[in-house]
Protein backbone atom coordinates (compact mmCIF):
# COMPACT_ATOMS: atom_id res chain seq x y z
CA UNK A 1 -23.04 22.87 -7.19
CA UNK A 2 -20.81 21.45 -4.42
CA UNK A 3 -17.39 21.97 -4.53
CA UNK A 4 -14.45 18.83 -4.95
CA UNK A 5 -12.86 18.27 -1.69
CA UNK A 6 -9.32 19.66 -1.11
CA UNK A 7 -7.04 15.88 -1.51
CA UNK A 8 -5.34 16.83 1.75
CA UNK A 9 -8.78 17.45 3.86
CA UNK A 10 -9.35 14.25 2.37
CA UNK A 11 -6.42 12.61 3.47
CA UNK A 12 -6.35 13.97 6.98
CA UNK A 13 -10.01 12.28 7.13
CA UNK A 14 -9.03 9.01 6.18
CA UNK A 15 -5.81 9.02 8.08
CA UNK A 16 -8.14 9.63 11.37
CA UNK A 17 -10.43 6.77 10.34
CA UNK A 18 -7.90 4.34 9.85
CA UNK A 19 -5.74 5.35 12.74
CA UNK A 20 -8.66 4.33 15.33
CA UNK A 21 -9.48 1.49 13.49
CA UNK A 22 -5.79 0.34 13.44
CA UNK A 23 -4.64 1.82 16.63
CA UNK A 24 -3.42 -1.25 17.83
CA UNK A 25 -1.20 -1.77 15.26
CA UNK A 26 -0.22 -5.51 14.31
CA UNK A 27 0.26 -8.16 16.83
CA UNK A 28 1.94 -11.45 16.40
CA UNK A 29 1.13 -12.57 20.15
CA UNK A 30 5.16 -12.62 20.64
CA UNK A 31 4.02 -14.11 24.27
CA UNK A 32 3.02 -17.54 23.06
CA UNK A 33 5.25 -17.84 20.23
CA UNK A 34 8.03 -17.67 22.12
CA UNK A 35 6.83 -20.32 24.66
CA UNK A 36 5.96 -22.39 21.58
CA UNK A 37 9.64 -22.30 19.84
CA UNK A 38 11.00 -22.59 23.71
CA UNK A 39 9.28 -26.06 23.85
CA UNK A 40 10.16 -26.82 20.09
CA UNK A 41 13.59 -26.91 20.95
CA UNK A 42 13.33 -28.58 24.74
CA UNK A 43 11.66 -31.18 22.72
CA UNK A 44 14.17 -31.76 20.22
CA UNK A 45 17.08 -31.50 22.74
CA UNK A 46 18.44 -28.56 21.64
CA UNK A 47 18.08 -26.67 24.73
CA UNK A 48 19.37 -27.25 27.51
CA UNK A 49 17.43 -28.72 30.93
CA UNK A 50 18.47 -25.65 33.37
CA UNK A 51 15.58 -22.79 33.99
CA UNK A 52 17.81 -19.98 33.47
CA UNK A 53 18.78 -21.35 29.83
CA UNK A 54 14.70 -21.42 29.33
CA UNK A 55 14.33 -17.88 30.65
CA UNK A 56 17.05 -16.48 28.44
CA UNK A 57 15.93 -18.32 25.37
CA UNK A 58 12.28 -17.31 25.97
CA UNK A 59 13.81 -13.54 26.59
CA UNK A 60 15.83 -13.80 22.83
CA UNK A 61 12.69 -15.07 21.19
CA UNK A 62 10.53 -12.40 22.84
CA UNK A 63 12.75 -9.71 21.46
CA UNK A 64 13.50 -10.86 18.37
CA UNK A 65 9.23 -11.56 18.16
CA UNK A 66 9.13 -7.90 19.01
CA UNK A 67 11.20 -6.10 16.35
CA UNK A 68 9.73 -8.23 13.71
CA UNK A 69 6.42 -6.45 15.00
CA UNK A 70 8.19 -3.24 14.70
CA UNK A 71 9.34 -3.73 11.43
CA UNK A 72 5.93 -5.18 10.24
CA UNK A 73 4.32 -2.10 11.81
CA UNK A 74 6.50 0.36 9.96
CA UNK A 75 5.98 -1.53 6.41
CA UNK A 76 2.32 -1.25 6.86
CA UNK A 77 2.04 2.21 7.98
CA UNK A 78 4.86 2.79 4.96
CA UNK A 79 2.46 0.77 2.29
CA UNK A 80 -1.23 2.81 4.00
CA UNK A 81 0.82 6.06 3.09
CA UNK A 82 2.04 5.03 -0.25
CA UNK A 83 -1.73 3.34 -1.52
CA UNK A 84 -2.84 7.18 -0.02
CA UNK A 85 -0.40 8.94 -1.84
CA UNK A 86 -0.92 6.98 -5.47
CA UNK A 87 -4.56 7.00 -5.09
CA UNK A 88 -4.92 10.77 -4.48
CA UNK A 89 -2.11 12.28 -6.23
CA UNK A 90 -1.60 9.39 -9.24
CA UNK A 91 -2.71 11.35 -12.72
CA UNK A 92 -2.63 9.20 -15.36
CA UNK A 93 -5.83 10.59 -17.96
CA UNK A 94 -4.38 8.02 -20.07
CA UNK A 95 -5.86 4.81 -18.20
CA UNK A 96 -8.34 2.45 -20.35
CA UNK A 97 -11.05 3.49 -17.55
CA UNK A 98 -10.49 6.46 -18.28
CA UNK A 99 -10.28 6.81 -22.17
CA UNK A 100 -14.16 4.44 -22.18
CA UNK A 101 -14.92 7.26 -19.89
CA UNK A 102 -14.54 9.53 -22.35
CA UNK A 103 -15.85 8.25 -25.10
CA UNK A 104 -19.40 7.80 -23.09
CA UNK A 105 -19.50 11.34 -22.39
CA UNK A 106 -19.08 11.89 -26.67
């Protein structure tokens, strides 16, 4: 008979698996979209006609692109840990899987 692996050995495997497949992390190609809402606004006349005005608008957007990646980044690696944690450590014997479960086994 084989015996149940440990939940944490467990873990530790899936965390590898996913980290490599995720490495990257997300990307919301902050590059283009900041060109994009730079030429939104030239084209509406909201920005002004100078290159250093274009430069330091493209520079906001770019870092403002670039904590929202951050902060997407952390909420996913928050909600992979949190699906882990419920789906290895959640006991509930009570589910309705689990009581037609039972009542096969009678």
């Amino acid at each position: 008979m084989r015996r149940i692996l440990a939940p944490g050995y467990i873990t530790a495997v899936l965390t590898v698996i996913s980290h490599s497949t995720f490495a990257e992390g997300i990307d919301l190609d902050c590059e283009v979209f900041s060109k994009q809402l730079v030429d939104r606004l030239d084209a509406e006349g909201l920005l002004s006609q100078s290159e250093p005005d274009r430069q330091s608008a493209l520079t906001i957007t770019r870092d403002l692109c670039s904590g929202t990646e951050a902060s997407a980044q952390q909420q996913y690696e928050a909600g992979k840990q949190e699906a882990l944690d419920s789906w290895f450590f959640e006991n509930q014997p009570d589910k309705a899987g689990n009581k037609r479960l039972k009542n096969l086994k009678r």
